[in-house]
Protein backbone atom coordinates (compact mmCIF):
# COMPACT_ATOMS: atom_id res chain seq x y z
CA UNK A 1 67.80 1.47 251.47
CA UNK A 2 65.05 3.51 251.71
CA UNK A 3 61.83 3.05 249.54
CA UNK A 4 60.27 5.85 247.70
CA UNK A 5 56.80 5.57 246.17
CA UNK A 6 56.16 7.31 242.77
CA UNK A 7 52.95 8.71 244.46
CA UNK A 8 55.16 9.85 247.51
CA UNK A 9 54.11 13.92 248.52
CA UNK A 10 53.41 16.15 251.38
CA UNK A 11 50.04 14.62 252.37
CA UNK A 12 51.42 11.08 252.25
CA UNK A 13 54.06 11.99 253.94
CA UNK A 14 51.89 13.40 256.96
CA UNK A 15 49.78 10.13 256.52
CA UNK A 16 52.76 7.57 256.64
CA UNK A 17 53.56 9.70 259.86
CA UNK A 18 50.23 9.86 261.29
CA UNK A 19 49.88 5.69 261.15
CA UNK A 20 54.04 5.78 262.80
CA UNK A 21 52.52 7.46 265.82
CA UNK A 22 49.88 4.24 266.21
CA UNK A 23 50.94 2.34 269.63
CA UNK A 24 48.12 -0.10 269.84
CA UNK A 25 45.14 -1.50 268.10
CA UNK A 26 42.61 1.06 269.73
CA UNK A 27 44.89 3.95 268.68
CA UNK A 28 44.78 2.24 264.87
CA UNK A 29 41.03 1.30 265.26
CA UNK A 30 40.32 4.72 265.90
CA UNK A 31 42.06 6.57 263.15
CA UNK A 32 40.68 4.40 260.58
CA UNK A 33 37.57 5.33 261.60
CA UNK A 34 38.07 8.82 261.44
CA UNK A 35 40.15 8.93 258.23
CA UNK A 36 38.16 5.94 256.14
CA UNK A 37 34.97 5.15 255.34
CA UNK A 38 33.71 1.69 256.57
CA UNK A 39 33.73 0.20 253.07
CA UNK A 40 37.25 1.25 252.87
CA UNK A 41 38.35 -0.25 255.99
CA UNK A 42 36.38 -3.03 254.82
CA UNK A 43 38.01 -3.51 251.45
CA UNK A 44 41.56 -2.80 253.31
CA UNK A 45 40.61 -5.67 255.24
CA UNK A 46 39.65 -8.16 252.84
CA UNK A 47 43.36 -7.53 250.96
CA UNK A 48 45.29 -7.94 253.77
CA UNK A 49 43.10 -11.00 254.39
CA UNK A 50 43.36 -12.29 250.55
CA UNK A 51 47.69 -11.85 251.26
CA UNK A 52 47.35 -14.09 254.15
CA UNK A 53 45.63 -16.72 252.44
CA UNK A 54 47.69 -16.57 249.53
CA UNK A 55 50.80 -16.61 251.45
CA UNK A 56 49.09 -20.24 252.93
CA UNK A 57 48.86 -20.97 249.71
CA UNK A 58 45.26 -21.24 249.77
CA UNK A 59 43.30 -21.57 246.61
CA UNK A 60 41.40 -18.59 244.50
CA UNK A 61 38.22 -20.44 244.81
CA UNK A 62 38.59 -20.99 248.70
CA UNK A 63 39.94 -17.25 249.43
CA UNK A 64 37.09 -16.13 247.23
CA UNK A 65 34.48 -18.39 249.38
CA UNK A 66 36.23 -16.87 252.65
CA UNK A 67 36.44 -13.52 252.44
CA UNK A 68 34.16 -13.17 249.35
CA UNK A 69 36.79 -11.19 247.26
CA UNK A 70 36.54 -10.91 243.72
CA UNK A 71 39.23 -13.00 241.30
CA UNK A 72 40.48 -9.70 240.23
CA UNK A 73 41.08 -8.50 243.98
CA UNK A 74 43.01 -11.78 244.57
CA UNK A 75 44.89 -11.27 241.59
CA UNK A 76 45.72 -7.88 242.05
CA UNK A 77 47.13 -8.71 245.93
CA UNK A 78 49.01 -11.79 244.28
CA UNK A 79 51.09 -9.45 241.56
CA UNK A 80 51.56 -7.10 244.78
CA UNK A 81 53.24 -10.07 246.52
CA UNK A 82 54.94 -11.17 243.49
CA UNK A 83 56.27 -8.07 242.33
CA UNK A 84 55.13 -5.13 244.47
CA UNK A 85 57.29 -3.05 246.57
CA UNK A 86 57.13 -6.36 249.99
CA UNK A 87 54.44 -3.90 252.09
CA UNK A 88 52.39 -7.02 252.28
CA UNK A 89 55.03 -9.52 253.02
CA UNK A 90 56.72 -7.69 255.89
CA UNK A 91 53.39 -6.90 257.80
CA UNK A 92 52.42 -10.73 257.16
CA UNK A 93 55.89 -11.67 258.56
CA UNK A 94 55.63 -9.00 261.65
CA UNK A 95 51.96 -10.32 262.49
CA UNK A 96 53.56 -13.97 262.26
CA UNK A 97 56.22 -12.80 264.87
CA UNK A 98 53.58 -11.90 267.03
CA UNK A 99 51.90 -14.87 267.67
């Protein structure tokens, strides 16, 4: 089943195409730089970073002392892996695969 995003257009299409082309991390390392800002690679960071903690079960106070998120942030990243649409929990199993 295929998902489809309420947001879901033309330019996201192109985007969601744009990161399928990525092959390796200096291919992704360089489109983020061209297509983000380095507080927005920065925040991007921190969330996926917040979902792997949380999926640890690490604490809020500990995540928040490691990657210096906000309680909101974590809170918003755990409703996304409670009841989002899984984007977080099948990149954190695919990275997991990896190593």
């Amino acid at each position: 089943m295929t998902y489809t995003p309420n947001w879901q257009d033309d330019n996201t299409d192109l985007l969601v195409k744009a990161l399928l082309t990525l092959k390796n991390e200096d291919d992704a390392y360089r489109l983020l730089e061209d297509l983000c800002t380095i507080s927005e690679i920065k925040a991007m960071a921190q969330r996926i970073q917040v979902a792997y903690q949380l999926s640890q079960d690490i604490t809020y106070n500990t995540i928040v002392q490691n990657t210096g998120a906000s309680t909101a942030t974590i809170s918003r990243v755990k409703r996304c892996l409670n009841y989002g649409a899984d984007g977080y929990k099948r990149v954190l199993k695919k990275i997991g695969e990896e190593t």
